[in-house]
PDB file of N, CA and C in Angstrom:
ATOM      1  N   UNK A   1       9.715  10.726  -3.042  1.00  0.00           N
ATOM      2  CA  UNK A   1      10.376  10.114  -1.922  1.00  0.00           C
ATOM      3  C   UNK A   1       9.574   8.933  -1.415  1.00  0.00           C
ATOM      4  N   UNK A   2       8.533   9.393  -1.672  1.00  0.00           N
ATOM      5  CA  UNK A   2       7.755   8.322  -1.123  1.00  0.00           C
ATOM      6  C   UNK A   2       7.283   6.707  -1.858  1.00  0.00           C
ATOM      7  N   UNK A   3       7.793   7.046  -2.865  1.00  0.00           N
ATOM      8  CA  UNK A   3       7.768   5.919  -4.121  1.00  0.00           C
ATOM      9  C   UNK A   3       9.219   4.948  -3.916  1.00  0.00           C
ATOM     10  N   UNK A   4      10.138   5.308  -4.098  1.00  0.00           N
ATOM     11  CA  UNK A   4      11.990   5.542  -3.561  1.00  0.00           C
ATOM     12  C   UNK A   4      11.509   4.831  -1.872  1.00  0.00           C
ATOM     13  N   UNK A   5      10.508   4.966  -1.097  1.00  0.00           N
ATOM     14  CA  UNK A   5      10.769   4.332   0.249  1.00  0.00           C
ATOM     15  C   UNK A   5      10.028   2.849   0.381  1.00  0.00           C
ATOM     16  N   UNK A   6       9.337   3.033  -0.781  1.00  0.00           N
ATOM     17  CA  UNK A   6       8.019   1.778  -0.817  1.00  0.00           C
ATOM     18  C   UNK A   6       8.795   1.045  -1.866  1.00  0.00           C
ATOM     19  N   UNK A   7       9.999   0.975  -2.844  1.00  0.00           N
ATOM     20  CA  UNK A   7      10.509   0.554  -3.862  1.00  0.00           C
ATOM     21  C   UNK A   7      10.758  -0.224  -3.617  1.00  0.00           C
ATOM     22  N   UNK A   8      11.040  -1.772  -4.361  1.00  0.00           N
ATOM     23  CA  UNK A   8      11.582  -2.972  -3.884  1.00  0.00           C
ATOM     24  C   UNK A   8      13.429  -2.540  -3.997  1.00  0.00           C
ATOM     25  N   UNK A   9      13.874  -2.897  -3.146  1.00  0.00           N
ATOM     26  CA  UNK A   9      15.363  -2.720  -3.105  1.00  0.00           C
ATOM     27  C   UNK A   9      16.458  -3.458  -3.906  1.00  0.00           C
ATOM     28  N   UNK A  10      17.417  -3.604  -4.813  1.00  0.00           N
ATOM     29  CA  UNK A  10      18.314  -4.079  -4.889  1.00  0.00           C
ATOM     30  C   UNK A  10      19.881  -3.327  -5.419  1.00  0.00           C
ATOM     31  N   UNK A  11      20.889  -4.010  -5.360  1.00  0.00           N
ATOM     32  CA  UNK A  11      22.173  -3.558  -5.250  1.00  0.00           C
ATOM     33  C   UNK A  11      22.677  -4.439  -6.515  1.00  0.00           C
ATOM     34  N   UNK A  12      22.081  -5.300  -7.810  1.00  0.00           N
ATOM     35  CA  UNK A  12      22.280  -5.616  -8.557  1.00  0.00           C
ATOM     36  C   UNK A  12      23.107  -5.014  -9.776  1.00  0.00           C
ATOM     37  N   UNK A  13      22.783  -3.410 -10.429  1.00  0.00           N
ATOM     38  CA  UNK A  13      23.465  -2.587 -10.858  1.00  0.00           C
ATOM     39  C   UNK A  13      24.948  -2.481  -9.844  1.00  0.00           C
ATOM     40  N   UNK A  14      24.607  -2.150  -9.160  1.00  0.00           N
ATOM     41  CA  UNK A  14      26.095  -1.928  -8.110  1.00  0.00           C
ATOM     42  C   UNK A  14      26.388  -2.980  -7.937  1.00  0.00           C
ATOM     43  N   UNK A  15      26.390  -4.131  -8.031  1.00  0.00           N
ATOM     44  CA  UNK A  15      27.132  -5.716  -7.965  1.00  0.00           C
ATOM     45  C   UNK A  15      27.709  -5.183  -9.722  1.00  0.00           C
ATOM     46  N   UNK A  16      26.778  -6.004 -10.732  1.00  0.00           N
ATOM     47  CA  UNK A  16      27.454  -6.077 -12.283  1.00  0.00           C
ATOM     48  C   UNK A  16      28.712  -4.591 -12.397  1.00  0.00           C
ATOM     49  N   UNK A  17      28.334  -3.065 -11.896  1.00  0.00           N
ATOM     50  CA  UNK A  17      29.235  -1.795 -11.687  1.00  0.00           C
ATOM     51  C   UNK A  17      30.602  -2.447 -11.671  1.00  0.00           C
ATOM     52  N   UNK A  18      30.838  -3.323 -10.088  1.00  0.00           N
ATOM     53  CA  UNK A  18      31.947  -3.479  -9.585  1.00  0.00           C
ATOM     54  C   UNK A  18      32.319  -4.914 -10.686  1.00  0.00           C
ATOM     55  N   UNK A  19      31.621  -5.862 -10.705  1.00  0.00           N
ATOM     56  CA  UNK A  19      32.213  -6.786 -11.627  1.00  0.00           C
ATOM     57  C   UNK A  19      32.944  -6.478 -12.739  1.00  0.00           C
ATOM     58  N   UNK A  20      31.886  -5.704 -13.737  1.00  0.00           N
ATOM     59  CA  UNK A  20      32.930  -4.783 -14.760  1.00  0.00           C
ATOM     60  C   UNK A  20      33.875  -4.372 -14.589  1.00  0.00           C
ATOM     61  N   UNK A  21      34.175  -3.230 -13.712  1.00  0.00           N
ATOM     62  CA  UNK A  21      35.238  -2.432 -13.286  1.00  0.00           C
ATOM     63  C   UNK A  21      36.465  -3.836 -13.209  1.00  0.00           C
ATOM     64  N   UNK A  22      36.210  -4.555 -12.242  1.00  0.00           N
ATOM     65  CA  UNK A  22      37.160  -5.783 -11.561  1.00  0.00           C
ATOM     66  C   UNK A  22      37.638  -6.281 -13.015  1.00  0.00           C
ATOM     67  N   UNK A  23      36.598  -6.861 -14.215  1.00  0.00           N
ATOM     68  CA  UNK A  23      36.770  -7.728 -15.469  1.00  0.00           C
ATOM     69  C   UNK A  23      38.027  -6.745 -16.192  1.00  0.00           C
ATOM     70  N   UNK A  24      37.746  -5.217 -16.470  1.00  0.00           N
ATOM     71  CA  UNK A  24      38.360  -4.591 -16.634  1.00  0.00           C
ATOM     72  C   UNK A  24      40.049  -4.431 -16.610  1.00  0.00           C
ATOM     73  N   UNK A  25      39.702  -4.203 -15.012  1.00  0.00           N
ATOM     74  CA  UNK A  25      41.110  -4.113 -14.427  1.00  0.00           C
ATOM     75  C   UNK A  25      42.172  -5.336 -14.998  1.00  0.00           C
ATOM     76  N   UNK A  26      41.458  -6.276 -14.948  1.00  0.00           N
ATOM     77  CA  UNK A  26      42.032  -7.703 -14.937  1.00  0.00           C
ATOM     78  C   UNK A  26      42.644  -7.950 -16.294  1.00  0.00           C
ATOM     79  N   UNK A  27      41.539  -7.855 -17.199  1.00  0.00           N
ATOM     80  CA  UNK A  27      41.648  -7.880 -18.459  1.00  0.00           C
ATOM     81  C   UNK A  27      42.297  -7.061 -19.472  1.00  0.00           C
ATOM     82  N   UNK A  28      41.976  -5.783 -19.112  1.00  0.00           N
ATOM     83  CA  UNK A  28      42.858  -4.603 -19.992  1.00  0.00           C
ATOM     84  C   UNK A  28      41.939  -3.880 -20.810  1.00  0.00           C
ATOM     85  N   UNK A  29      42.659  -3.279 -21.678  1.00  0.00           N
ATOM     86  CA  UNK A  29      41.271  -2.507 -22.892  1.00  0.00           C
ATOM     87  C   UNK A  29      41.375  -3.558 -23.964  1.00  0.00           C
ATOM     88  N   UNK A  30      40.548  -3.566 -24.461  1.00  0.00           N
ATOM     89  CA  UNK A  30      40.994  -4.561 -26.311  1.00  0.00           C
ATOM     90  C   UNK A  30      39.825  -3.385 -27.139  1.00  0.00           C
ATOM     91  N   UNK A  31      40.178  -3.663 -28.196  1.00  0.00           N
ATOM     92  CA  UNK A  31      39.556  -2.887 -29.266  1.00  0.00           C
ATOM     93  C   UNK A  31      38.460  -2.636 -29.777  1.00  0.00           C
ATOM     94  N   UNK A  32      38.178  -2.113 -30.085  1.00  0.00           N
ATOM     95  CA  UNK A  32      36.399  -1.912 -30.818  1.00  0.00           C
ATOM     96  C   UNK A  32      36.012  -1.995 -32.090  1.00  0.00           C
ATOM     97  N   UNK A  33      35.210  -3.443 -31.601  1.00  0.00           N
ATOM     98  CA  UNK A  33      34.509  -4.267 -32.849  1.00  0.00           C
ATOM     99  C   UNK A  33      34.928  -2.695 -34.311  1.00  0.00           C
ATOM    100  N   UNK A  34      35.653  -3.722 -35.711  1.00  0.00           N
ATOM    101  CA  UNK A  34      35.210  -2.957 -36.995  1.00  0.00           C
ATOM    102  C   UNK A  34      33.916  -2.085 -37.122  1.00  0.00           C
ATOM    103  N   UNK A  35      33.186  -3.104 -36.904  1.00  0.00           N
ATOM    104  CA  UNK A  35      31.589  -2.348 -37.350  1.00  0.00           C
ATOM    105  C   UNK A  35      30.643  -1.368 -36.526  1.00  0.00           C
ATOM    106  N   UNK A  36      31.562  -1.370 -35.213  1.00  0.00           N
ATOM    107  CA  UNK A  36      31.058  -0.252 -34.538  1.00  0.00           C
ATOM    108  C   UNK A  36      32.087   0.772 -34.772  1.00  0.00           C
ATOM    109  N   UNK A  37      32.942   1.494 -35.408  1.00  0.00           N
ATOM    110  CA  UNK A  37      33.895   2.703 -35.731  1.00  0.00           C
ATOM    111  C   UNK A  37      33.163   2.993 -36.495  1.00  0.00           C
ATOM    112  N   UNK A  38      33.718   4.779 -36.081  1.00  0.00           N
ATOM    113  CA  UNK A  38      32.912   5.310 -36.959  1.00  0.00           C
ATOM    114  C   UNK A  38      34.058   5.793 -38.076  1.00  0.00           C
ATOM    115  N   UNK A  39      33.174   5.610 -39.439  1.00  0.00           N
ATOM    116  CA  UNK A  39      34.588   6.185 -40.618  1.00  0.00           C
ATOM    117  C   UNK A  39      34.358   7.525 -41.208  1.00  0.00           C
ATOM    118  N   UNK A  40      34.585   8.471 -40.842  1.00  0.00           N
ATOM    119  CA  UNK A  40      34.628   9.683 -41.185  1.00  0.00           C
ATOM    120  C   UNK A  40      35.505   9.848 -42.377  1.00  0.00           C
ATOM    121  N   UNK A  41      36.391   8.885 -43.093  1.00  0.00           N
ATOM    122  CA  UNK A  41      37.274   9.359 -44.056  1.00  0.00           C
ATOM    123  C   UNK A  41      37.123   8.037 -44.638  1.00  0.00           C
ATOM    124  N   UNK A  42      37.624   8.061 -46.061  1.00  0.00           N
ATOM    125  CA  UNK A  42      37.858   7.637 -47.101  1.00  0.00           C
ATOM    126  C   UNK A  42      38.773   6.399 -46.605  1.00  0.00           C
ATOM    127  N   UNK A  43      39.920   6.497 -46.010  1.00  0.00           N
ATOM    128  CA  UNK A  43      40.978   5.667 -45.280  1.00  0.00           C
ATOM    129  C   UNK A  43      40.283   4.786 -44.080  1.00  0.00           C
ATOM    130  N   UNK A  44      39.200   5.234 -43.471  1.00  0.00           N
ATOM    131  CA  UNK A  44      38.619   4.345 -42.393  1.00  0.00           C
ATOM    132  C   UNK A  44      37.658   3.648 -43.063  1.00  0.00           C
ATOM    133  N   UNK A  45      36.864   4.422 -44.270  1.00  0.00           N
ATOM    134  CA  UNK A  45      35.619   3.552 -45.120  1.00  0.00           C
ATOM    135  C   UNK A  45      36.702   2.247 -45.454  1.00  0.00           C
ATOM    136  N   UNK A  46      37.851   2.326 -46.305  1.00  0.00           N
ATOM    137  CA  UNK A  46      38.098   1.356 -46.535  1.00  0.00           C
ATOM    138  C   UNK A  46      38.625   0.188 -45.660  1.00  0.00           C
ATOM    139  N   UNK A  47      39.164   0.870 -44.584  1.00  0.00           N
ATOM    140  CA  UNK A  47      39.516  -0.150 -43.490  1.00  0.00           C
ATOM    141  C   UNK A  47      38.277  -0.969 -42.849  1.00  0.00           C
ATOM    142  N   UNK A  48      37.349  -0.854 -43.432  1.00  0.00           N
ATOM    143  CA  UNK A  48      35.782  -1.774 -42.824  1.00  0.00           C
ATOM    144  C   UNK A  48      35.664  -0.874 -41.737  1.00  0.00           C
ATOM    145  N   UNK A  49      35.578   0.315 -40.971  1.00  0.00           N
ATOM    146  CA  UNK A  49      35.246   0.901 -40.247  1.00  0.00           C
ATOM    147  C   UNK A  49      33.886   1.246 -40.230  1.00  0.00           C
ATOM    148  N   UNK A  50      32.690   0.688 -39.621  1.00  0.00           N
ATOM    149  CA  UNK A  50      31.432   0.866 -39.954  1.00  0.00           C
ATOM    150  C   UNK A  50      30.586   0.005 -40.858  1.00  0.00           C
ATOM    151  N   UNK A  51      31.359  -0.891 -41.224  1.00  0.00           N
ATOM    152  CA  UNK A  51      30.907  -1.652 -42.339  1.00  0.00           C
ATOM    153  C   UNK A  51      29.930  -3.287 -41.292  1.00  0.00           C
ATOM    154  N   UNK A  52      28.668  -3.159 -42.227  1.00  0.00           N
ATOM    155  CA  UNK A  52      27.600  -3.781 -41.871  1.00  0.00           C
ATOM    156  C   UNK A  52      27.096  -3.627 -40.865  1.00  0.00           C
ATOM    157  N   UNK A  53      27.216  -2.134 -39.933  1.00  0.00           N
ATOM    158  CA  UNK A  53      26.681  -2.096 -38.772  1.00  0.00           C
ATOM    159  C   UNK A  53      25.306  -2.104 -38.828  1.00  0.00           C
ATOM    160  N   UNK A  54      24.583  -2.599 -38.213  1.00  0.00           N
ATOM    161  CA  UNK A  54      23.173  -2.565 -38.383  1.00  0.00           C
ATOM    162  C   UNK A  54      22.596  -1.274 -37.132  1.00  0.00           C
ATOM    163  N   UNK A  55      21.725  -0.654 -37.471  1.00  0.00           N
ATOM    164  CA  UNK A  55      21.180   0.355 -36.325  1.00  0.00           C
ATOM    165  C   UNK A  55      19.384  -0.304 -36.047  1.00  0.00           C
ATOM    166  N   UNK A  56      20.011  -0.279 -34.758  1.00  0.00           N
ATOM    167  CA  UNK A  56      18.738  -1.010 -34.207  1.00  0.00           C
ATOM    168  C   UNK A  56      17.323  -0.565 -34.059  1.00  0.00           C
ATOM    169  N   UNK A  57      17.464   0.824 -34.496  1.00  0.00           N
ATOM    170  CA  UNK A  57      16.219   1.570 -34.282  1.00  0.00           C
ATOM    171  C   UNK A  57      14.803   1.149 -35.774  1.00  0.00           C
ATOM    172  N   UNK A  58      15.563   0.530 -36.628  1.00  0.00           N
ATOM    173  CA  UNK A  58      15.361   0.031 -37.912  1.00  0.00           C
ATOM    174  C   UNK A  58      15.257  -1.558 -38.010  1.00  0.00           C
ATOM    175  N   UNK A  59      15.360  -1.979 -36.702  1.00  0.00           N
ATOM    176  CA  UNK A  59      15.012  -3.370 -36.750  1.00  0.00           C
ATOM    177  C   UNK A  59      13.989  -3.647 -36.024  1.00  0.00           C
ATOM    178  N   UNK A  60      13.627  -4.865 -36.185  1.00  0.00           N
ATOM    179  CA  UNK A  60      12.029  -5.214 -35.821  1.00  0.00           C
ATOM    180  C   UNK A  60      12.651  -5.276 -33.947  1.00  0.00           C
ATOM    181  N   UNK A  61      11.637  -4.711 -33.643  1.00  0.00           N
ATOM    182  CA  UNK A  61      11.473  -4.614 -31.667  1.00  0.00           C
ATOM    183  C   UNK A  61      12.319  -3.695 -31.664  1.00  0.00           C
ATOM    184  N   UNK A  62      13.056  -2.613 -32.553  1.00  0.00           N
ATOM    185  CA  UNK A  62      14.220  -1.651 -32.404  1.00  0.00           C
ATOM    186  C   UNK A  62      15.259  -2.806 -31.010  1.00  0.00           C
ATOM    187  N   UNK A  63      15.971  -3.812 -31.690  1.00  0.00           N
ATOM    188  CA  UNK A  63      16.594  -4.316 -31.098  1.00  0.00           C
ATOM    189  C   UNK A  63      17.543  -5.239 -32.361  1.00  0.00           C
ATOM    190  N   UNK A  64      18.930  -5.299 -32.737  1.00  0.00           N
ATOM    191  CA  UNK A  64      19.832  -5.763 -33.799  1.00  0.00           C
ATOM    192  C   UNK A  64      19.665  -7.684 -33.341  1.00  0.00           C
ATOM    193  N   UNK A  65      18.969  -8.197 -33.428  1.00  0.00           N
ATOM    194  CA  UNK A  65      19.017  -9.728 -32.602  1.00  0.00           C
ATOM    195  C   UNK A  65      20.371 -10.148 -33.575  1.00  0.00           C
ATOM    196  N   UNK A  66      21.082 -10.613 -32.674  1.00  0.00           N
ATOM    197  CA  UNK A  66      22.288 -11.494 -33.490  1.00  0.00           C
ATOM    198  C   UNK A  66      23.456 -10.731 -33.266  1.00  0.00           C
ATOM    199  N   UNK A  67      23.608  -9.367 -32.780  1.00  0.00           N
ATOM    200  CA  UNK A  67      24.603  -8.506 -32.963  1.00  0.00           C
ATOM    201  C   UNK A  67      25.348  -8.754 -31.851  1.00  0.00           C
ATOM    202  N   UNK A  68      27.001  -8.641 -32.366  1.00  0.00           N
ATOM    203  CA  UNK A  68      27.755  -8.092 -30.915  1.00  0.00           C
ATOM    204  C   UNK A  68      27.994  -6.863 -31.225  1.00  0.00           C
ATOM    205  N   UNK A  69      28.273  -6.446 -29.173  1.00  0.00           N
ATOM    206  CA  UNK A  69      29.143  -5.263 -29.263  1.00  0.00           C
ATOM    207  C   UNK A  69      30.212  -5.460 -28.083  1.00  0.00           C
ATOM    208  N   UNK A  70      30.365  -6.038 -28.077  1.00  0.00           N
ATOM    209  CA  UNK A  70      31.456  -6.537 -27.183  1.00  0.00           C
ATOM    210  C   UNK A  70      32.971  -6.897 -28.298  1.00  0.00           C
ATOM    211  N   UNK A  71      34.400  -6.781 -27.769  1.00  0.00           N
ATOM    212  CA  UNK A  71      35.465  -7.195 -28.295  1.00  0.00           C
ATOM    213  C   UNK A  71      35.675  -8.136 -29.099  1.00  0.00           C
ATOM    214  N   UNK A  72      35.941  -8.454 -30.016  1.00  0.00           N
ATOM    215  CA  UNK A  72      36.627 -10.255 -30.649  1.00  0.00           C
ATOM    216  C   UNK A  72      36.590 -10.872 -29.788  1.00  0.00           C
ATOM    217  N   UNK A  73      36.373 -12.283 -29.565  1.00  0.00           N
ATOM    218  CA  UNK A  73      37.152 -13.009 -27.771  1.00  0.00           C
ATOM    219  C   UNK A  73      36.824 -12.610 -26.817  1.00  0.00           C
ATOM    220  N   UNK A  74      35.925 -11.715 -26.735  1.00  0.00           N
ATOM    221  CA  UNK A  74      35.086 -11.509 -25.633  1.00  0.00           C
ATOM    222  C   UNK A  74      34.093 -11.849 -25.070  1.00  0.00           C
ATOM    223  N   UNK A  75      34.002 -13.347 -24.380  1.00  0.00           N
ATOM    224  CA  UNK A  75      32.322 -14.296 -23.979  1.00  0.00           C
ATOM    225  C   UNK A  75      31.617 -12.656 -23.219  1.00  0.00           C
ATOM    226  N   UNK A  76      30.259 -13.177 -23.541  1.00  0.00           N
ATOM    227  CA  UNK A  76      29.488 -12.315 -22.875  1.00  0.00           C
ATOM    228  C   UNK A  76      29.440 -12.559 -21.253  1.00  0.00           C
ATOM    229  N   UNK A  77      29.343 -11.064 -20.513  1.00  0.00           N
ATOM    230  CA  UNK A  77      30.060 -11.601 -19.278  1.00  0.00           C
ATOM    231  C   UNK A  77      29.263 -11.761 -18.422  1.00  0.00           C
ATOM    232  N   UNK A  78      27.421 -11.016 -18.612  1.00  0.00           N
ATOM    233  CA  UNK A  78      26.945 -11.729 -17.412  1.00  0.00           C
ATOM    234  C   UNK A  78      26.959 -11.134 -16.021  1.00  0.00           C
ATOM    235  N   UNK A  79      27.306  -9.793 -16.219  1.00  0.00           N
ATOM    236  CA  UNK A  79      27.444  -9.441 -15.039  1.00  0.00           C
ATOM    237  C   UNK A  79      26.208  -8.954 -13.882  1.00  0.00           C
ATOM    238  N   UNK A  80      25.268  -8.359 -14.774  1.00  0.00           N
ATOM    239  CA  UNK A  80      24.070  -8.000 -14.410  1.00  0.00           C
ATOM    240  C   UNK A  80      22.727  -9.374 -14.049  1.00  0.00           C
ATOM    241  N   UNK A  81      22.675  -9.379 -13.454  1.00  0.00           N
ATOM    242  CA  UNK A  81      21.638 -10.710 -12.570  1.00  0.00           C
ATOM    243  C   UNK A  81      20.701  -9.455 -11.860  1.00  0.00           C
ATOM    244  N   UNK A  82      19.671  -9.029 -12.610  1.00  0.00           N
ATOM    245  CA  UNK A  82      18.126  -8.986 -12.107  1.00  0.00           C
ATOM    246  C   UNK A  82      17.744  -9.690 -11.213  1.00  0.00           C
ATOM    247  N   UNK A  83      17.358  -9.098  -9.762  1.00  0.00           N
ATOM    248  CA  UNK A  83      16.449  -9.561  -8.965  1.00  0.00           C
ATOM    249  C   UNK A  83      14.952 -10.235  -9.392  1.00  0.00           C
ATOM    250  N   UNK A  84      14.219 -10.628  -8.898  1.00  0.00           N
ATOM    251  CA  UNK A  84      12.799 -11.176  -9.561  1.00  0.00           C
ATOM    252  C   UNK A  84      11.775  -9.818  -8.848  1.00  0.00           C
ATOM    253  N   UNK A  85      12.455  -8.945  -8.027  1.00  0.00           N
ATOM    254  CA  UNK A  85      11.389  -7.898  -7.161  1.00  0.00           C
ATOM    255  C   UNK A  85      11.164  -6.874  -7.823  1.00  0.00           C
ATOM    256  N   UNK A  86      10.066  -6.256  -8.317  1.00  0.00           N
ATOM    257  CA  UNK A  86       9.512  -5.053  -8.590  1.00  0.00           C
ATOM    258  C   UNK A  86      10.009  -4.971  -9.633  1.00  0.00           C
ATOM    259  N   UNK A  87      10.134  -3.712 -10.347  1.00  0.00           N
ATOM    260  CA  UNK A  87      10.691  -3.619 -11.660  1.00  0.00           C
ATOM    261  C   UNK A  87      11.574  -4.543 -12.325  1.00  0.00           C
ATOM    262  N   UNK A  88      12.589  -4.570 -11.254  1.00  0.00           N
ATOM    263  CA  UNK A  88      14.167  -5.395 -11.962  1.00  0.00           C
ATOM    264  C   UNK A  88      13.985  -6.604 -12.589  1.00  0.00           C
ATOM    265  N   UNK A  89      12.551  -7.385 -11.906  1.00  0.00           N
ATOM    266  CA  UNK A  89      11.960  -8.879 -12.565  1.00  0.00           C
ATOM    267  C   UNK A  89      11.526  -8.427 -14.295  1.00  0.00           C
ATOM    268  N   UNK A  90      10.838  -6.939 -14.307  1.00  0.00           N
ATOM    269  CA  UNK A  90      10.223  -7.337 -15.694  1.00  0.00           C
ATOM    270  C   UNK A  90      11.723  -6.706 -16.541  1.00  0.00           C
ATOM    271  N   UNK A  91      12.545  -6.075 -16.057  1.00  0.00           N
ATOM    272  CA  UNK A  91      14.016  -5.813 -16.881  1.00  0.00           C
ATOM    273  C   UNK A  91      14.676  -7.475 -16.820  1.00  0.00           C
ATOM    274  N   UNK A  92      14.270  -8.554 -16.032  1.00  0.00           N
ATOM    275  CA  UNK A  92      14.908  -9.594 -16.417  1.00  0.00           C
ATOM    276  C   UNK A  92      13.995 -10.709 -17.335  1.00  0.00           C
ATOM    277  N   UNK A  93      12.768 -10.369 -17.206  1.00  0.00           N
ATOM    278  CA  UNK A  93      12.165 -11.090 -18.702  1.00  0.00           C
ATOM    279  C   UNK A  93      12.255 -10.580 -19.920  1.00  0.00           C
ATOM    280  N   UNK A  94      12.910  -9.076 -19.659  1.00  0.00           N
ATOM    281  CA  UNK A  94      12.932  -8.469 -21.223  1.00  0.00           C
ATOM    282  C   UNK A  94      14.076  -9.234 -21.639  1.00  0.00           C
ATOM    283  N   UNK A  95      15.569  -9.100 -20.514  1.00  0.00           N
ATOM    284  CA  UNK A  95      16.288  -9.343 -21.332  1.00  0.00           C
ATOM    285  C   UNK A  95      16.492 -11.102 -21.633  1.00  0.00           C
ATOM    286  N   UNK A  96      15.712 -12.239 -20.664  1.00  0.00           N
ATOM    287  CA  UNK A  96      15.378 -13.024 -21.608  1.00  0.00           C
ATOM    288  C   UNK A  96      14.568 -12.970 -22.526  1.00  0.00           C
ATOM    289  N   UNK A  97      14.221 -12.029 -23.144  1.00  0.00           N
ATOM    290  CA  UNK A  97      13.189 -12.190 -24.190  1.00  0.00           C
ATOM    291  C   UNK A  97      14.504 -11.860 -25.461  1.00  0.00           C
ATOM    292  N   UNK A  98      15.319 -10.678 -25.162  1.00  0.00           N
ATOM    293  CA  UNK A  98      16.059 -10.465 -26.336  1.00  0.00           C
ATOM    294  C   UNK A  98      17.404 -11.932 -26.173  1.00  0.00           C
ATOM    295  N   UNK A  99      17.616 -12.754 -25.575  1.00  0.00           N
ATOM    296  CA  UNK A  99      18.465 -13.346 -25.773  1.00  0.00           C
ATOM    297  C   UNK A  99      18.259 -14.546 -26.153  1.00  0.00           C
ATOM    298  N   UNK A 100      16.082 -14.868 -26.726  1.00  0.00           N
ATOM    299  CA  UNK A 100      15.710 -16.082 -27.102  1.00  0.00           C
ATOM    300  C   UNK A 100      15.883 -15.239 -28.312  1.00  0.00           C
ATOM    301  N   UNK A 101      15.826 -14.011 -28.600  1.00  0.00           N
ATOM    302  CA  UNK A 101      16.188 -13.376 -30.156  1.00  0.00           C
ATOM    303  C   UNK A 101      17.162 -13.633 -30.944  1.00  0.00           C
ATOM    304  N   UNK A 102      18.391 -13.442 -29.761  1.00  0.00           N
ATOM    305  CA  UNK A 102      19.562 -13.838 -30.424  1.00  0.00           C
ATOM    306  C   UNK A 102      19.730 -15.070 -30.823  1.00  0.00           C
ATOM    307  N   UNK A 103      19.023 -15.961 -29.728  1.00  0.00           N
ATOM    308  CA  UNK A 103      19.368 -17.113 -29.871  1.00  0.00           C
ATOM    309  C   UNK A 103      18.667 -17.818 -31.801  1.00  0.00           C
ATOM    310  N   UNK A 104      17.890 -17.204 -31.674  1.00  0.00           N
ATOM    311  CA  UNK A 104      16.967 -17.442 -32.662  1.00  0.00           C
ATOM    312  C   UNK A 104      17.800 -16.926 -34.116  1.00  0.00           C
ATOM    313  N   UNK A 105      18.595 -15.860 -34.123  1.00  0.00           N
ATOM    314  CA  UNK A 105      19.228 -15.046 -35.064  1.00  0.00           C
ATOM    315  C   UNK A 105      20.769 -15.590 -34.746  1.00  0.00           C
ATOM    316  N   UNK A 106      20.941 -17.405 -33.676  1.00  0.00           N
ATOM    317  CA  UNK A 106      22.276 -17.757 -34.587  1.00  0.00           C
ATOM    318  C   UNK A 106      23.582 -17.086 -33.932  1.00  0.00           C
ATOM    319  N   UNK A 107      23.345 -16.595 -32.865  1.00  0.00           N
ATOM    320  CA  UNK A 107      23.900 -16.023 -31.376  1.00  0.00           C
ATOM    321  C   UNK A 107      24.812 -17.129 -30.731  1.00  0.00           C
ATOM    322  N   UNK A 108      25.865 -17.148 -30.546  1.00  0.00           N
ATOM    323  CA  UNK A 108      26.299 -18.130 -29.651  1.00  0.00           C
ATOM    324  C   UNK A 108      25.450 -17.780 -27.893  1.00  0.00           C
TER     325      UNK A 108
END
């Protein structure tokens, strides 16, 4: 409790939460990327279901640089904006660190 009272504060998760939800609503469902299904049968192997998925635990930094997982036509949305206070700053240099990755691996 006493860690939780001294914590730097933010409502950033609960901002990107509601953005999603809102993008959602707005937008609709769309489908899930080929290469993330999983093909349990013979009929989905051939439909590219799973095909070239890379698993990230097997890549260098256990991170896929270059990968989507987001929809076809789906810009990345950005919803999450890290504070610079206490933890949430070094969760926002990580994730510029993985998006000079992507960038590097040819990422729009």
């Amino acid at each position: 409790m006493i860690y939780l009272a001294v914590a730097a504060k933010s409502n950033a998760g609960y901002m990107a939460y509601n953005a999603a939800r809102a993008y959602v609503k707005q937008d609709g469902s769309r489908p899930v990327p080929n290469h993330l299904r999983n093909a349990p049968t013979k009929l989905m192997k051939d439909l590219g279901h799973g095909h070239a998925y890379r698993y990230a635990h097997d890549e260098p930094e256990a991170y896929a640089a270059g990968e989507t997982y987001l929809p076809d036509g789906m810009p990345e949305p950005g919803w999450y904006e890290p504070t610079p206070r206490g933890l949430e700053g070094q969760i926002g240099q990580k994730l510029a660190h993985l998006r000079e990755l992507d960038r590097k691996a040819g990422k729009k």
